[in-house]
C-alpha atoms as a PDB file:
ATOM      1  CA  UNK A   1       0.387 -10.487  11.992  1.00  0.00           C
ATOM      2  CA  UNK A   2       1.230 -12.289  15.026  1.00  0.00           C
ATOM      3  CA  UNK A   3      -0.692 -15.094  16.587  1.00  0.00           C
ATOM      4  CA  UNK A   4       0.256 -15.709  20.346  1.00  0.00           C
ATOM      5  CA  UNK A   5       0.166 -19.757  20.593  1.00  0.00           C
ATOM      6  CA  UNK A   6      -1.684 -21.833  22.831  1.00  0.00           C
ATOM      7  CA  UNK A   7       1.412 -23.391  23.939  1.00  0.00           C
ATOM      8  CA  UNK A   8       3.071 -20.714  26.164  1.00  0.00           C
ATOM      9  CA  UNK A   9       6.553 -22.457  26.453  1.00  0.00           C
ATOM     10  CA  UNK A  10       7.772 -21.222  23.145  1.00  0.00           C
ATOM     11  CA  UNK A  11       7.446 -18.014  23.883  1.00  0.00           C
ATOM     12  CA  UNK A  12      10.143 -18.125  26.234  1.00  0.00           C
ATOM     13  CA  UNK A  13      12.562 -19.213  23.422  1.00  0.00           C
ATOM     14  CA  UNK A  14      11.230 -16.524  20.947  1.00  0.00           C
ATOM     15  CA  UNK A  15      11.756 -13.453  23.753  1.00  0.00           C
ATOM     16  CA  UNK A  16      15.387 -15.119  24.305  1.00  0.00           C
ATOM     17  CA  UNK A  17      15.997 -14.654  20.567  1.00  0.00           C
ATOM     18  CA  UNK A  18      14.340 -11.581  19.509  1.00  0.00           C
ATOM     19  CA  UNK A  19      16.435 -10.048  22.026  1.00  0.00           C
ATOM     20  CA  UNK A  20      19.975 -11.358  21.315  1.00  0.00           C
ATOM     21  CA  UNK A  21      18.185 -10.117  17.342  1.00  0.00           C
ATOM     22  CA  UNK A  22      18.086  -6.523  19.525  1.00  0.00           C
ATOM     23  CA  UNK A  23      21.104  -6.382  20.654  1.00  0.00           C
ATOM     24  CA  UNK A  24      22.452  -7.713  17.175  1.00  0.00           C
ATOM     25  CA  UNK A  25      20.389  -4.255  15.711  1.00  0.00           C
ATOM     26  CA  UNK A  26      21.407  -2.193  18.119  1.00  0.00           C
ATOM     27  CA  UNK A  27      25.186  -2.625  17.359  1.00  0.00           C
ATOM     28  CA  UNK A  28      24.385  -2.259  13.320  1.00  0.00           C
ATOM     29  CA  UNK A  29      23.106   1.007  14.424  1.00  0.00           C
ATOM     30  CA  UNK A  30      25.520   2.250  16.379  1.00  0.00           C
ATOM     31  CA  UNK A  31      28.250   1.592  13.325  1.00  0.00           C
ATOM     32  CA  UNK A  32      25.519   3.382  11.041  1.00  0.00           C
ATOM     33  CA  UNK A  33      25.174   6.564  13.445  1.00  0.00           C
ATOM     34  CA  UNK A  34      29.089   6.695  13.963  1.00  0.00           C
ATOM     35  CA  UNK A  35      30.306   5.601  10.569  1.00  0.00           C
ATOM     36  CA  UNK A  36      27.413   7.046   8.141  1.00  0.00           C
ATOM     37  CA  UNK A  37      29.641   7.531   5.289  1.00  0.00           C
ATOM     38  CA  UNK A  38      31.240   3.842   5.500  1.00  0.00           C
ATOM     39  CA  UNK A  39      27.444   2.096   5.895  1.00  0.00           C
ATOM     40  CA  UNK A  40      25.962   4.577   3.113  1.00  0.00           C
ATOM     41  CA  UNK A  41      29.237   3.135   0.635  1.00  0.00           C
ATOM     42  CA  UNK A  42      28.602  -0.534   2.099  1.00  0.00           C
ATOM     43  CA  UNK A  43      25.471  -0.591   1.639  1.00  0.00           C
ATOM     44  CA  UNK A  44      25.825   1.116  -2.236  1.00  0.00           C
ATOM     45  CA  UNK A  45      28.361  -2.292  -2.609  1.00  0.00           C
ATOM     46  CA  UNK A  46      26.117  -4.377  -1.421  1.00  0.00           C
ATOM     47  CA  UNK A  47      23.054  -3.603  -3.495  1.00  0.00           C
ATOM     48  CA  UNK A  48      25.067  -3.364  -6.540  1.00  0.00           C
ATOM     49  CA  UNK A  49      25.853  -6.887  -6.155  1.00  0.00           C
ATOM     50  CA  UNK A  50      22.432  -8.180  -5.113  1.00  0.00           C
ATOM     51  CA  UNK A  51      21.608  -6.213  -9.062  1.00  0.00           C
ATOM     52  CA  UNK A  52      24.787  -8.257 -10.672  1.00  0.00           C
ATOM     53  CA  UNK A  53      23.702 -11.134  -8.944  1.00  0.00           C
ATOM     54  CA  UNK A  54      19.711 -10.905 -10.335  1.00  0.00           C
ATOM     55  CA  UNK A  55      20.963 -10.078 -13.514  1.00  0.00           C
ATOM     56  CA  UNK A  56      23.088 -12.541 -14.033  1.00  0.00           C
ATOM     57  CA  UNK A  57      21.356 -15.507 -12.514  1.00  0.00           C
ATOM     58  CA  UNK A  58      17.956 -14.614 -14.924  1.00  0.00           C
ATOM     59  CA  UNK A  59      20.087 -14.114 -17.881  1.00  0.00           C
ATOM     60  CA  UNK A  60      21.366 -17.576 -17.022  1.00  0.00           C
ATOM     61  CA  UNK A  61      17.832 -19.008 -16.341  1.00  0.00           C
ATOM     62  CA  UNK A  62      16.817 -17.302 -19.907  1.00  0.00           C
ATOM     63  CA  UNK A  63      19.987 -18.873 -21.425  1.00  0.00           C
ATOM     64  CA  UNK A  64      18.476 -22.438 -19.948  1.00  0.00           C
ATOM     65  CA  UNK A  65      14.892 -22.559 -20.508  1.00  0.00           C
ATOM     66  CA  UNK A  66      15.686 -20.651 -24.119  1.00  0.00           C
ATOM     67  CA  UNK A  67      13.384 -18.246 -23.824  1.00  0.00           C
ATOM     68  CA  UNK A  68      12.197 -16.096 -26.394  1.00  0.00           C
ATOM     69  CA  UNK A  69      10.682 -13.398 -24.648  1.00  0.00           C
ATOM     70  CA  UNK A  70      12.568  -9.751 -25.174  1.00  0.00           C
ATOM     71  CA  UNK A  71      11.145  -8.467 -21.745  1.00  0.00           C
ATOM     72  CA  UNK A  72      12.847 -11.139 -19.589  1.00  0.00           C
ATOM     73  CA  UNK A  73      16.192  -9.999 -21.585  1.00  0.00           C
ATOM     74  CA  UNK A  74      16.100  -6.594 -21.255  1.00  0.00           C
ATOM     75  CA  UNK A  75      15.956  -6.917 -17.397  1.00  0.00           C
ATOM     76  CA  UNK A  76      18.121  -8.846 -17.453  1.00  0.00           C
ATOM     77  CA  UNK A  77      20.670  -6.617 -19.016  1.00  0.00           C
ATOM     78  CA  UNK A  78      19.132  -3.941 -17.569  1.00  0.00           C
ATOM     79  CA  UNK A  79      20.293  -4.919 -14.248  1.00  0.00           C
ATOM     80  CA  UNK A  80      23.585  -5.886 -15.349  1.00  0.00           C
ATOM     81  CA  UNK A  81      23.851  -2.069 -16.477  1.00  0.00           C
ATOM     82  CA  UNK A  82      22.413  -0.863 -13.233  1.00  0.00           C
ATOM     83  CA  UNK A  83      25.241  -2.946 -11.250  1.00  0.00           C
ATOM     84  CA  UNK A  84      27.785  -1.565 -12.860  1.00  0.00           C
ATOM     85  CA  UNK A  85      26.698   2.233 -12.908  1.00  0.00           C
ATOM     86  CA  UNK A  86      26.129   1.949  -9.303  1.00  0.00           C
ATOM     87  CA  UNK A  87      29.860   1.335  -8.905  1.00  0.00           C
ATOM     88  CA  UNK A  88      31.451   3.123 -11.467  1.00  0.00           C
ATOM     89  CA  UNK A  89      29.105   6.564 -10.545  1.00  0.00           C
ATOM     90  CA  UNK A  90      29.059   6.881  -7.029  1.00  0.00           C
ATOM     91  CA  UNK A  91      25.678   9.630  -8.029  1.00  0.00           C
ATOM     92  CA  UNK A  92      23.974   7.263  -9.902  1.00  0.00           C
ATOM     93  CA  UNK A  93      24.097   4.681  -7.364  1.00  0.00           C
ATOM     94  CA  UNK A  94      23.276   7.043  -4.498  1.00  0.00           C
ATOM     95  CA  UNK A  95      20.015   8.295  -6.458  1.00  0.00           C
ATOM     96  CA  UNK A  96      19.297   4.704  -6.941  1.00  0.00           C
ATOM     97  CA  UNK A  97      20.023   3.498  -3.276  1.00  0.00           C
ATOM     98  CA  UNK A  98      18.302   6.180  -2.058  1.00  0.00           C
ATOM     99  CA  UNK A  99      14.829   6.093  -3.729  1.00  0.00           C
ATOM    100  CA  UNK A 100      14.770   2.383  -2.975  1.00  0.00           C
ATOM    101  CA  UNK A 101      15.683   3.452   0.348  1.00  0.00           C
ATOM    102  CA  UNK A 102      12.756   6.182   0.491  1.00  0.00           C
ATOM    103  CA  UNK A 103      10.535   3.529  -0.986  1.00  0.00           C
ATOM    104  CA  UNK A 104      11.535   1.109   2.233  1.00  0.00           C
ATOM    105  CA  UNK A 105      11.136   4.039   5.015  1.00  0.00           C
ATOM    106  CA  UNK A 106       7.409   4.328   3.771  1.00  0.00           C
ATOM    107  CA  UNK A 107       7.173   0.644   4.152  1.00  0.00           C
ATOM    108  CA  UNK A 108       8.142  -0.142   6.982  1.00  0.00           C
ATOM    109  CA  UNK A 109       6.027   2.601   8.177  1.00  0.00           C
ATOM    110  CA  UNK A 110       2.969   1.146   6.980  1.00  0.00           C
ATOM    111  CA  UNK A 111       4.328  -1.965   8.267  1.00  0.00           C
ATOM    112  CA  UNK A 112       5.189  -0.970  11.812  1.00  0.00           C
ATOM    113  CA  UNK A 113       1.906   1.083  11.616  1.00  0.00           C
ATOM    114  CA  UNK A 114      -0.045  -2.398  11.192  1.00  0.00           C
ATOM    115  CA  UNK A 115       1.723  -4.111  14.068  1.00  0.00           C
ATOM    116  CA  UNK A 116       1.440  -1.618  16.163  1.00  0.00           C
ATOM    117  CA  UNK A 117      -2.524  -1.979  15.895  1.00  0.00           C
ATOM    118  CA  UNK A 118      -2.376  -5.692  16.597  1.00  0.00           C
ATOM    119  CA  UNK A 119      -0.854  -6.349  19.548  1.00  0.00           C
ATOM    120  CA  UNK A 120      -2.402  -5.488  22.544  1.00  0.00           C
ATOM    121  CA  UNK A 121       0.278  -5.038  24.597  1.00  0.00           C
ATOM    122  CA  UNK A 122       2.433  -2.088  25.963  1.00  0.00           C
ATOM    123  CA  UNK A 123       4.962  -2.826  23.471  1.00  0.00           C
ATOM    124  CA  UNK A 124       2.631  -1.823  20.492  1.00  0.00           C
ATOM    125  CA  UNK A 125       3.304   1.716  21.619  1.00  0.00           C
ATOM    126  CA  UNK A 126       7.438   1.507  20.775  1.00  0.00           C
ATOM    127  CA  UNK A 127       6.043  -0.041  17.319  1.00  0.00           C
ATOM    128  CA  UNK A 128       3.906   3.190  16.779  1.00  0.00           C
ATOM    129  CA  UNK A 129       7.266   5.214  17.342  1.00  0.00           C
ATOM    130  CA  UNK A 130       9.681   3.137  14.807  1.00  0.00           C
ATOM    131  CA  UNK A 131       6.371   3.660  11.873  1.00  0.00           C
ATOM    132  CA  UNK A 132       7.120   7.572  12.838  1.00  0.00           C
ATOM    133  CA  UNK A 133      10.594   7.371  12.734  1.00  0.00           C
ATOM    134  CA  UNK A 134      10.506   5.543   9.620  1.00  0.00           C
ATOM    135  CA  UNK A 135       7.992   7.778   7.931  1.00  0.00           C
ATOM    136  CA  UNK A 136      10.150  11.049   8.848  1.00  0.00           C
ATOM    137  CA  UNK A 137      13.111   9.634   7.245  1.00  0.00           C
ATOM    138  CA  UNK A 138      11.390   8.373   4.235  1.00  0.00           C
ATOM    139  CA  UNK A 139      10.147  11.546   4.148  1.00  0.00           C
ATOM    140  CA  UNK A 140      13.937  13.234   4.589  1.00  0.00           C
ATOM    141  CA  UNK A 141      15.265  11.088   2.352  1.00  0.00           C
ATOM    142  CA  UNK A 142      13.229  12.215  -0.685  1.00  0.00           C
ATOM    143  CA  UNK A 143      13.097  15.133   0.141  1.00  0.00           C
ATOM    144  CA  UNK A 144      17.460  15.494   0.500  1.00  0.00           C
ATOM    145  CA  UNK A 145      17.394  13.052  -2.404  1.00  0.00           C
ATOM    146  CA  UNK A 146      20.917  14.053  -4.062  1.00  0.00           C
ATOM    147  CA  UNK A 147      22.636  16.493  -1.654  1.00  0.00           C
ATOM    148  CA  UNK A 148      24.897  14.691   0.983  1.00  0.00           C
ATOM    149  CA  UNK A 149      22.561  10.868   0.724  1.00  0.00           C
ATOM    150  CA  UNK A 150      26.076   9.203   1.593  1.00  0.00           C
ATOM    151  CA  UNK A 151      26.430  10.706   4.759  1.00  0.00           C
ATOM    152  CA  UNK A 152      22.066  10.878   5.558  1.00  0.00           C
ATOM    153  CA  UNK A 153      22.192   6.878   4.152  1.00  0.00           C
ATOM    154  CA  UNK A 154      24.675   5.426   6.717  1.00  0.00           C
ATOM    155  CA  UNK A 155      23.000   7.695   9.568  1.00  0.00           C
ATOM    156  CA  UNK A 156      19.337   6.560   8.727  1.00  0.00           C
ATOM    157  CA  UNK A 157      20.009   2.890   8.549  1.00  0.00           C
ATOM    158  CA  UNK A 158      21.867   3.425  12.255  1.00  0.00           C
ATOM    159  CA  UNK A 159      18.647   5.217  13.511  1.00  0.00           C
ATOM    160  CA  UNK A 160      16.211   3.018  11.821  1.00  0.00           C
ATOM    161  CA  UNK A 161      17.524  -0.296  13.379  1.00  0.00           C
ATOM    162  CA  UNK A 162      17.763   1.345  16.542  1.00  0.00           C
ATOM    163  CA  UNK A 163      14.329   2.264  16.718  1.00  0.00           C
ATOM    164  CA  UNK A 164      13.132  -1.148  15.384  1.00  0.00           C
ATOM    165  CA  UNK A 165      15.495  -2.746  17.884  1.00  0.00           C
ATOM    166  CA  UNK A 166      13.808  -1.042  21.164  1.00  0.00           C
ATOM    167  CA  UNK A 167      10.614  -2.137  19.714  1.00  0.00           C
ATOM    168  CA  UNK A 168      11.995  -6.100  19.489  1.00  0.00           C
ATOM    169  CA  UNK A 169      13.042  -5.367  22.502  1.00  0.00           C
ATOM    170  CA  UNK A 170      10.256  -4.158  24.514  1.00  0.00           C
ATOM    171  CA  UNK A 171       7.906  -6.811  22.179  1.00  0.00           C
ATOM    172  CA  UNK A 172      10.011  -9.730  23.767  1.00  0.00           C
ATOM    173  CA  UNK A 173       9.935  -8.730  27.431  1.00  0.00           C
ATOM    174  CA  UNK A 174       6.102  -8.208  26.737  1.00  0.00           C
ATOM    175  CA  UNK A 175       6.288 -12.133  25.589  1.00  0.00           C
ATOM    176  CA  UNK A 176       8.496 -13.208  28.243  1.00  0.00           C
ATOM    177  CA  UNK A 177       6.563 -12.245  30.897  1.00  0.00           C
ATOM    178  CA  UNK A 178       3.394 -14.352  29.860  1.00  0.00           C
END
């Protein structure tokens, strides 16, 4: 987790940052809470081509080194098919998006959970409250898994980010008063 340095002058840069990095989150969640259909569909694009993009560059890389091995090929393919389902079925690629997106919610619970035990500051309290956050909407998520995940995918990023942004938030004026 994190290690406060000796040096105390840095921290002064890091609160400056993490809370420009706040502000930054803050305005992706607004657009997710007011636009949850648009950032549910973005988001869809944008995975879809991260999976085009994987399965492309490791076919390539198998193509290079000449590998042999089946397993490497099939994923390879395998993502290539999942790229292009996820845009040509809007279901598929919600289903997709949003057990990966379930799988992240639990995550970053765990995650936040962890940090929130390390610091010893008031701040680790707001980190507490983004693990719950993100645990209840892991837990919505799978739970709504096909019925209306367009709208619930936009409006949980939006939340999510705002939650983890009051916790950068309240982390860096915790920093920048030492």
């Amino acid at each position: 987790m994190w290690n406060i340095p000796e040096d105390k002058s840095r921290l002064g840069v890091y609160a400056k940052n993490a809370q420009k990095a706040a502000l930054f989150q803050v305005g992706i969640g607004m657009i997710g809470i007011l636009y949850p259909i648009l950032t549910g569909k973005l988001t869809l694009v944008f995975l879809s081509l991260l999976f085009l993009a994987s399965g492309l560059a490791l076919g390539y890389f198998t193509y290079i080194t000449q590998s042999k091995d089946t397993m490497v090929i099939r994923k390879s393919i395998l993502l290539l098919i999942l790229a292009f389902m996820m845009n040509l079925s809007s279901f598929i690629g919600i289903l997709t998006l949003g057990a990966l997106l379930g799988i992240y919610f639990f995550g970053e619970a765990i995650i936040n959970t962890q940090l929130s035990k390390h610091l010893k500051h008031d701040a680790s309290k707001y980190w507490l409250l983004a693990a719950f956050v993100a645990l209840l909407l892991g837990i919505f998520v799978l739970v709504f898994l096909p019925h209306h995940l367009i709208f619930l995918l936009g409006a949980f990023i939006g939340i999510t980010y705002l939650f983890n942004a009051l916790a950068l938030y309240k982390t860096s004026k915790v920093l920048e008063a030492m």
